[in-house]
N, C-alpha and C. Protein backbone atom coordinates (compact mmCIF):
# COMPACT_ATOMS: atom_id res chain seq x y z
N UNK A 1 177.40 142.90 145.57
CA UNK A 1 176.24 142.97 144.66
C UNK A 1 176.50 142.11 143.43
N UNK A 2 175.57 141.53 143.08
CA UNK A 2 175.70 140.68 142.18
C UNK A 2 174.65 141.15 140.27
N UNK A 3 175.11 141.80 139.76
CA UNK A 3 174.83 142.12 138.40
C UNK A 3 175.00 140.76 137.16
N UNK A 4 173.04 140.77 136.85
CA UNK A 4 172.82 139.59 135.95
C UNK A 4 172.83 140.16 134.46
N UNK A 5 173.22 140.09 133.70
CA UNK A 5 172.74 140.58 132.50
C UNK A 5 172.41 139.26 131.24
N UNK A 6 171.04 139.69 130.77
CA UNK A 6 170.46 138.92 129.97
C UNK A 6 170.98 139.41 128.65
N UNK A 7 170.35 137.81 127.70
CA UNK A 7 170.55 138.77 126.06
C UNK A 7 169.43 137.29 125.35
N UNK A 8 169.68 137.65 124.09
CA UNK A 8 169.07 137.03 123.25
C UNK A 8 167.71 136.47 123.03
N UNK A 9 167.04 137.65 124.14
CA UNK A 9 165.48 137.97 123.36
C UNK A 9 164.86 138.34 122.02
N UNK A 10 163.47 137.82 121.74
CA UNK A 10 163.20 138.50 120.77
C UNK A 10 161.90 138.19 120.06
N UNK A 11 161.83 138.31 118.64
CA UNK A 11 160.61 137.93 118.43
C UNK A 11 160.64 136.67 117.13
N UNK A 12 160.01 135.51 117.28
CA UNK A 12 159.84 134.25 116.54
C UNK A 12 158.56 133.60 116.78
N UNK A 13 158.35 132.95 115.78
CA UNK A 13 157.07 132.52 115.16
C UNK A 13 156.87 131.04 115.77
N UNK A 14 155.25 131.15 115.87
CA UNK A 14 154.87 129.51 116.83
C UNK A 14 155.86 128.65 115.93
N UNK A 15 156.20 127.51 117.11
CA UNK A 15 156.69 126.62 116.98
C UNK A 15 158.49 126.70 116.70
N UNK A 16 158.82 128.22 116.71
CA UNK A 16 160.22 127.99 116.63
C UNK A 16 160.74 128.04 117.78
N UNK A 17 162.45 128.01 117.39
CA UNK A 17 163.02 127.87 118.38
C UNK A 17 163.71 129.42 118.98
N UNK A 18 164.29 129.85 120.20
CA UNK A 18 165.21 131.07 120.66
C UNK A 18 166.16 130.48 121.88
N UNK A 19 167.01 131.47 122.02
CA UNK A 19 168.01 130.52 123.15
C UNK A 19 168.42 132.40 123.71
N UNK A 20 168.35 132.00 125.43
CA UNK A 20 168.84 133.17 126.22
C UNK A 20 170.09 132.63 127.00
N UNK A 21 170.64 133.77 127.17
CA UNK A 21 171.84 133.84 127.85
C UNK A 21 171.58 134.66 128.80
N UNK A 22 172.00 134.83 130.37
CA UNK A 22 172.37 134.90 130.96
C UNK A 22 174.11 135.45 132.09
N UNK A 23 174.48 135.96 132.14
CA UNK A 23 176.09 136.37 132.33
C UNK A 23 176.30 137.14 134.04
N UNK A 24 176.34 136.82 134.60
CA UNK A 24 176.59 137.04 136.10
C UNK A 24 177.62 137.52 136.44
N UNK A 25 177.88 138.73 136.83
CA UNK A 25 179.14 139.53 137.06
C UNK A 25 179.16 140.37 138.76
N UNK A 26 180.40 140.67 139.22
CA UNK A 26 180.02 141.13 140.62
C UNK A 26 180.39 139.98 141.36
N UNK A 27 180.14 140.39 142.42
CA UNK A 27 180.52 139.45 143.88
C UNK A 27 179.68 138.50 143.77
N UNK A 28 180.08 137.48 142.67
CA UNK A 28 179.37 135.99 142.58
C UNK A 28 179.67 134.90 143.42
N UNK A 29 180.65 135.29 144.28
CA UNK A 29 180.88 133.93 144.99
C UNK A 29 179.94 133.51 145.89
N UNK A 30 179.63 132.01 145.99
CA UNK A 30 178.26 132.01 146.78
C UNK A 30 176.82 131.65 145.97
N UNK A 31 176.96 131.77 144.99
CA UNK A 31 175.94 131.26 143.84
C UNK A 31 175.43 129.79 143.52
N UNK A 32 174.39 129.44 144.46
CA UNK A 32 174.32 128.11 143.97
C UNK A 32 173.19 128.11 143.35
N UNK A 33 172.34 128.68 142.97
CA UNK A 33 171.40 128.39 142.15
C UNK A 33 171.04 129.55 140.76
N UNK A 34 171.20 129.09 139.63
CA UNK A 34 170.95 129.90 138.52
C UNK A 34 169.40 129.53 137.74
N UNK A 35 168.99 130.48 137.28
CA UNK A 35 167.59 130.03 136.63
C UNK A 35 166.90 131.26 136.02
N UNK A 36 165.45 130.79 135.64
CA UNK A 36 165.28 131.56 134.74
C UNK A 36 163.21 132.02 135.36
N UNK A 37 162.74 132.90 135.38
CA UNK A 37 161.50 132.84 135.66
C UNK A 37 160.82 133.81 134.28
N UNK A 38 159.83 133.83 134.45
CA UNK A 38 158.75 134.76 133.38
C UNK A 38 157.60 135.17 133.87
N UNK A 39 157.29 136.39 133.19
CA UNK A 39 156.07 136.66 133.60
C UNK A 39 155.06 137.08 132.21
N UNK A 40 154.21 137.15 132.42
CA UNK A 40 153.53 137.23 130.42
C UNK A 40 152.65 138.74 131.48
N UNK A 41 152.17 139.36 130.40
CA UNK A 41 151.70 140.53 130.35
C UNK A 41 149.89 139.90 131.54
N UNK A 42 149.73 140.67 132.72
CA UNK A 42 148.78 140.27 133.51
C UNK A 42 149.04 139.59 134.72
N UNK A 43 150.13 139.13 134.14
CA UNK A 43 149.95 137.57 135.16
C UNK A 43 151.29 137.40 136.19
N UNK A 44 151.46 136.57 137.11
CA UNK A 44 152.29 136.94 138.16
C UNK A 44 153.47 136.10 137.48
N UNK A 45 154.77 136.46 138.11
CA UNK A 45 156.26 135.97 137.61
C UNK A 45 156.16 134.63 138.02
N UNK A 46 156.34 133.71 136.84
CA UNK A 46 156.41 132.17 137.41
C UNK A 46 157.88 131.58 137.28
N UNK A 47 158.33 130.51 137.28
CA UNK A 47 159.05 129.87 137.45
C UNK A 47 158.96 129.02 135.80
N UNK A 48 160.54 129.20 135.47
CA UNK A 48 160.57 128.08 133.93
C UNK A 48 161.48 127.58 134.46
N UNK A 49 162.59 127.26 135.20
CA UNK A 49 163.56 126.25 135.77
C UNK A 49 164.51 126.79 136.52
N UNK A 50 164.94 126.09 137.11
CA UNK A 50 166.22 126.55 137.85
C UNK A 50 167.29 125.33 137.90
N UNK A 51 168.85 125.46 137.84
CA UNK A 51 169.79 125.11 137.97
C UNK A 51 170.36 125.02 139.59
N UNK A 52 170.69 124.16 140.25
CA UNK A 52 171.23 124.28 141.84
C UNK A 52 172.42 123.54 141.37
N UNK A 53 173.13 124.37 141.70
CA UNK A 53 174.74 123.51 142.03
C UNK A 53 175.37 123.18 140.71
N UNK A 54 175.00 123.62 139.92
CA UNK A 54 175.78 123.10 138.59
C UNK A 54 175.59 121.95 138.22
N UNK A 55 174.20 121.09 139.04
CA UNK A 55 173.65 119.69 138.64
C UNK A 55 172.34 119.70 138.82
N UNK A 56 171.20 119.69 139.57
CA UNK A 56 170.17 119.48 139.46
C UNK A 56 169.28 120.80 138.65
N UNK A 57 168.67 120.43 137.84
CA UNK A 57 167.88 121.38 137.20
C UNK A 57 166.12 120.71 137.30
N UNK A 58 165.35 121.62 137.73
CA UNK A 58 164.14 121.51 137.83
C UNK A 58 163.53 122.79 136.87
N UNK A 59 162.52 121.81 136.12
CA UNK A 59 161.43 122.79 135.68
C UNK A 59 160.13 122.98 135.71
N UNK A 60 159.28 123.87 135.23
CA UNK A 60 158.17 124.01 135.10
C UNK A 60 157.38 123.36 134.44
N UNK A 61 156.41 122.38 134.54
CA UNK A 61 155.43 121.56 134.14
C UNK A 61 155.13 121.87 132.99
N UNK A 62 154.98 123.59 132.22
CA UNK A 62 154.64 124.03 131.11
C UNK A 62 155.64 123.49 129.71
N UNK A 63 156.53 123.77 130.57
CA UNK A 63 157.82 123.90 129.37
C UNK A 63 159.04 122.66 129.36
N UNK A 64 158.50 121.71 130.48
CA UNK A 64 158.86 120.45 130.25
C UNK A 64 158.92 119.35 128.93
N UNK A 65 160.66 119.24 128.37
CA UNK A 65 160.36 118.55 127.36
C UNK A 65 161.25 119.69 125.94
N UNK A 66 160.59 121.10 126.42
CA UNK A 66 160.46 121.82 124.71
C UNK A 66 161.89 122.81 125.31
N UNK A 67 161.83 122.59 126.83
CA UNK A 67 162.84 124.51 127.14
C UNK A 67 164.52 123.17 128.13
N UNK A 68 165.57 123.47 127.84
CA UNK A 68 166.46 123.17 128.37
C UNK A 68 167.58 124.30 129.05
N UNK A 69 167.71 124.05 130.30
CA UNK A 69 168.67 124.93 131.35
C UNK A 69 169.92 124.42 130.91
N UNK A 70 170.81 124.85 130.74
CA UNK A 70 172.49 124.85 130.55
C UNK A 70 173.49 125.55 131.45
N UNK A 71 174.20 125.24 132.17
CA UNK A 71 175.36 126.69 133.23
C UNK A 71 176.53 125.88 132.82
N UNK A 72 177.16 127.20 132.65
CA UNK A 72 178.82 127.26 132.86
C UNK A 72 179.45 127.82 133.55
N UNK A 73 179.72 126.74 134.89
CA UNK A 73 180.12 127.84 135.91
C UNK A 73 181.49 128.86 135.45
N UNK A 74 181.79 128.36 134.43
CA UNK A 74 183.71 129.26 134.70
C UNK A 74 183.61 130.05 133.60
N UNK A 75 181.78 130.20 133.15
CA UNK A 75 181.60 131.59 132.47
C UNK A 75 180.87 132.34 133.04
N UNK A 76 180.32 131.64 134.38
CA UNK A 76 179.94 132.08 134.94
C UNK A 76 177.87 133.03 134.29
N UNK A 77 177.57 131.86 133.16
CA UNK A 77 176.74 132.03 132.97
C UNK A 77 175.36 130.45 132.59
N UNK A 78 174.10 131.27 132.75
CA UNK A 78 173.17 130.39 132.40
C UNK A 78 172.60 130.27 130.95
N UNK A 79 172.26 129.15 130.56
CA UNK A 79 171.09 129.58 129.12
C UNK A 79 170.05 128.99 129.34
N UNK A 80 169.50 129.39 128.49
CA UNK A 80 168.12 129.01 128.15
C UNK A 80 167.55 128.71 126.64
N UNK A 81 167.18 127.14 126.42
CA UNK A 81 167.02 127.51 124.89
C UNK A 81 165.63 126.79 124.93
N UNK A 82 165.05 127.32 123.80
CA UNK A 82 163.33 127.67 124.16
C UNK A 82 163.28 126.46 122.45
N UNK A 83 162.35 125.38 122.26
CA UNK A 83 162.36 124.95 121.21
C UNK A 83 160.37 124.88 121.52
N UNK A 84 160.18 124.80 120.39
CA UNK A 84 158.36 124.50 119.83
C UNK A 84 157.46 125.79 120.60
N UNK A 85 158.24 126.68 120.31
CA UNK A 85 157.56 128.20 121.44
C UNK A 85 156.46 128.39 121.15
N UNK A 86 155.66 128.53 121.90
CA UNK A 86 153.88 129.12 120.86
C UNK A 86 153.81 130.31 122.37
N UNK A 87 152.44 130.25 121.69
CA UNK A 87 151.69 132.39 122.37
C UNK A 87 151.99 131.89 123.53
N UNK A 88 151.15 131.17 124.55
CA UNK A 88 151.40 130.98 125.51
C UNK A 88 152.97 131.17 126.09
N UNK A 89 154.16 130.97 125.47
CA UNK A 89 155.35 131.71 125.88
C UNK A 89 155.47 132.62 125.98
N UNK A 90 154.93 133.56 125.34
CA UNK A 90 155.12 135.39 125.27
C UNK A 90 155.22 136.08 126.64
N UNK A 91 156.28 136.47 127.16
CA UNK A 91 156.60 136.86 128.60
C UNK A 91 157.92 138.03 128.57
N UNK A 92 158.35 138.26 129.54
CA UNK A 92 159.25 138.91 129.98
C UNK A 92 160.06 138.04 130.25
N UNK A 93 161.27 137.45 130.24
CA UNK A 93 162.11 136.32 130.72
C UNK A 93 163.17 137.02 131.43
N UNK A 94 163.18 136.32 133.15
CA UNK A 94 164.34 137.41 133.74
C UNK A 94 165.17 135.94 134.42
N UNK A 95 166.33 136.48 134.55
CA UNK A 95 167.56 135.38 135.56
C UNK A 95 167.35 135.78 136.77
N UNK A 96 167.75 134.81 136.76
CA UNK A 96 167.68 134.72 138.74
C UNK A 96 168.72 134.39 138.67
N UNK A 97 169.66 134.52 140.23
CA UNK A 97 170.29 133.90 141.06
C UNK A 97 170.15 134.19 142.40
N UNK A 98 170.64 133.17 142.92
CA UNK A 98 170.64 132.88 144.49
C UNK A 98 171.82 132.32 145.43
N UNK A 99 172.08 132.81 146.50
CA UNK A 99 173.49 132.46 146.98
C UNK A 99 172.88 131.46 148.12
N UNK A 100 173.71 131.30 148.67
CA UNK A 100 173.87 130.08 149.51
C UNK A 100 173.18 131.15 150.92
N UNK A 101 173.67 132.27 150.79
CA UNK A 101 172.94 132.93 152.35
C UNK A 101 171.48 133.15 152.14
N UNK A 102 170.77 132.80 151.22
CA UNK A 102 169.47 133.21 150.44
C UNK A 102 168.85 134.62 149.80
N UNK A 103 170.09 135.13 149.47
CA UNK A 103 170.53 136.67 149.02
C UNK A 103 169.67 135.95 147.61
N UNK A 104 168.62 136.91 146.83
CA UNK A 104 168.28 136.56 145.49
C UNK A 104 168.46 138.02 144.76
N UNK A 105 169.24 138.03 143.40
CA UNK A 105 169.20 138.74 142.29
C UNK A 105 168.89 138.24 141.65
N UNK A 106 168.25 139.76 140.94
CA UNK A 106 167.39 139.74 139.17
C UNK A 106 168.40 140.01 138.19
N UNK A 107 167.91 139.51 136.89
CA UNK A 107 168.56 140.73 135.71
C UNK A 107 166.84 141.73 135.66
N UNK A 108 167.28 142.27 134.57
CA UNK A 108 166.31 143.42 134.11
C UNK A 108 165.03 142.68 132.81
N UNK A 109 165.50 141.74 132.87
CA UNK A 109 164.07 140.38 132.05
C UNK A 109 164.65 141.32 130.71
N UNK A 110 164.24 140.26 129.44
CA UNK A 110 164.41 140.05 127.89
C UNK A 110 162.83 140.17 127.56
N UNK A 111 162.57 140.36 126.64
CA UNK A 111 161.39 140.69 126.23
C UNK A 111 160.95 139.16 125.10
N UNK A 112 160.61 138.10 125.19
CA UNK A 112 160.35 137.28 124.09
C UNK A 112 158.44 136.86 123.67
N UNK A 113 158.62 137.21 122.05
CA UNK A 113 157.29 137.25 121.78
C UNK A 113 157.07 136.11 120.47
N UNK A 114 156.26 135.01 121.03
CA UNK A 114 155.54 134.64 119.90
C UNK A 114 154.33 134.54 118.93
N UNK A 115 154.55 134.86 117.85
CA UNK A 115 153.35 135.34 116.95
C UNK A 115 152.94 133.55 116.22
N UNK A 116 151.58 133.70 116.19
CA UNK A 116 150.77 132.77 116.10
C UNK A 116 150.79 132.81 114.24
């Protein structure tokens, strides 16, 4: 089993910046893809990027440009740092990972809110 634990949610004002962490503990071996999805209050869990292999990172069309993916594999964690945030960010932010057998874990999502 593979246990994600998030941190560094919270609440900041349009246009600033926040940065999440990520920390992957448990039977991680097998992990090739780290990332990050959201869901905002209504609406279905989307995709803000993902990390494969400790090199390719793909993101979401929204947050292209303003949000950057970071991993360290031999901390065995992901970040996430969020710059020019407005309302439209306001979500639940959860980690993902994924192993190579296509086994996927959650964390328990961060709560991040921006006020206009």
């Amino acid at each position: 089993q593979v246990h994600l634990a998030e941190s560094g949610g919270g609440l900041v004002q349009s246009g600033g910046s926040l940065s999440l962490s990520c920390v992957a503990s448990g039977t991680i071996a097998g992990i090739n893809v780290m990332g990050w999805y959201r869901q905002a209050p209504g609406k279905q869990r989307e995709l803000v990027g993902i990390n494969t292999s400790g090199t390719t990172t793909t993101y979401a069309n929204s947050v292209k440009g303003r949000f950057t993916i970071s991993r360290d594999s031999a901390k065995n964690t992901v970040y996430l740092q969020m710059n020019s945030l407005n309302a439209e960010d306001t979500a639940v932010y959860y980690c993902h990972a994924r192993k190579y057998n296509g086994f996927n874990y959650w964390g328990q999502g961060t709560q991040v809110t921006v006020s206009s």
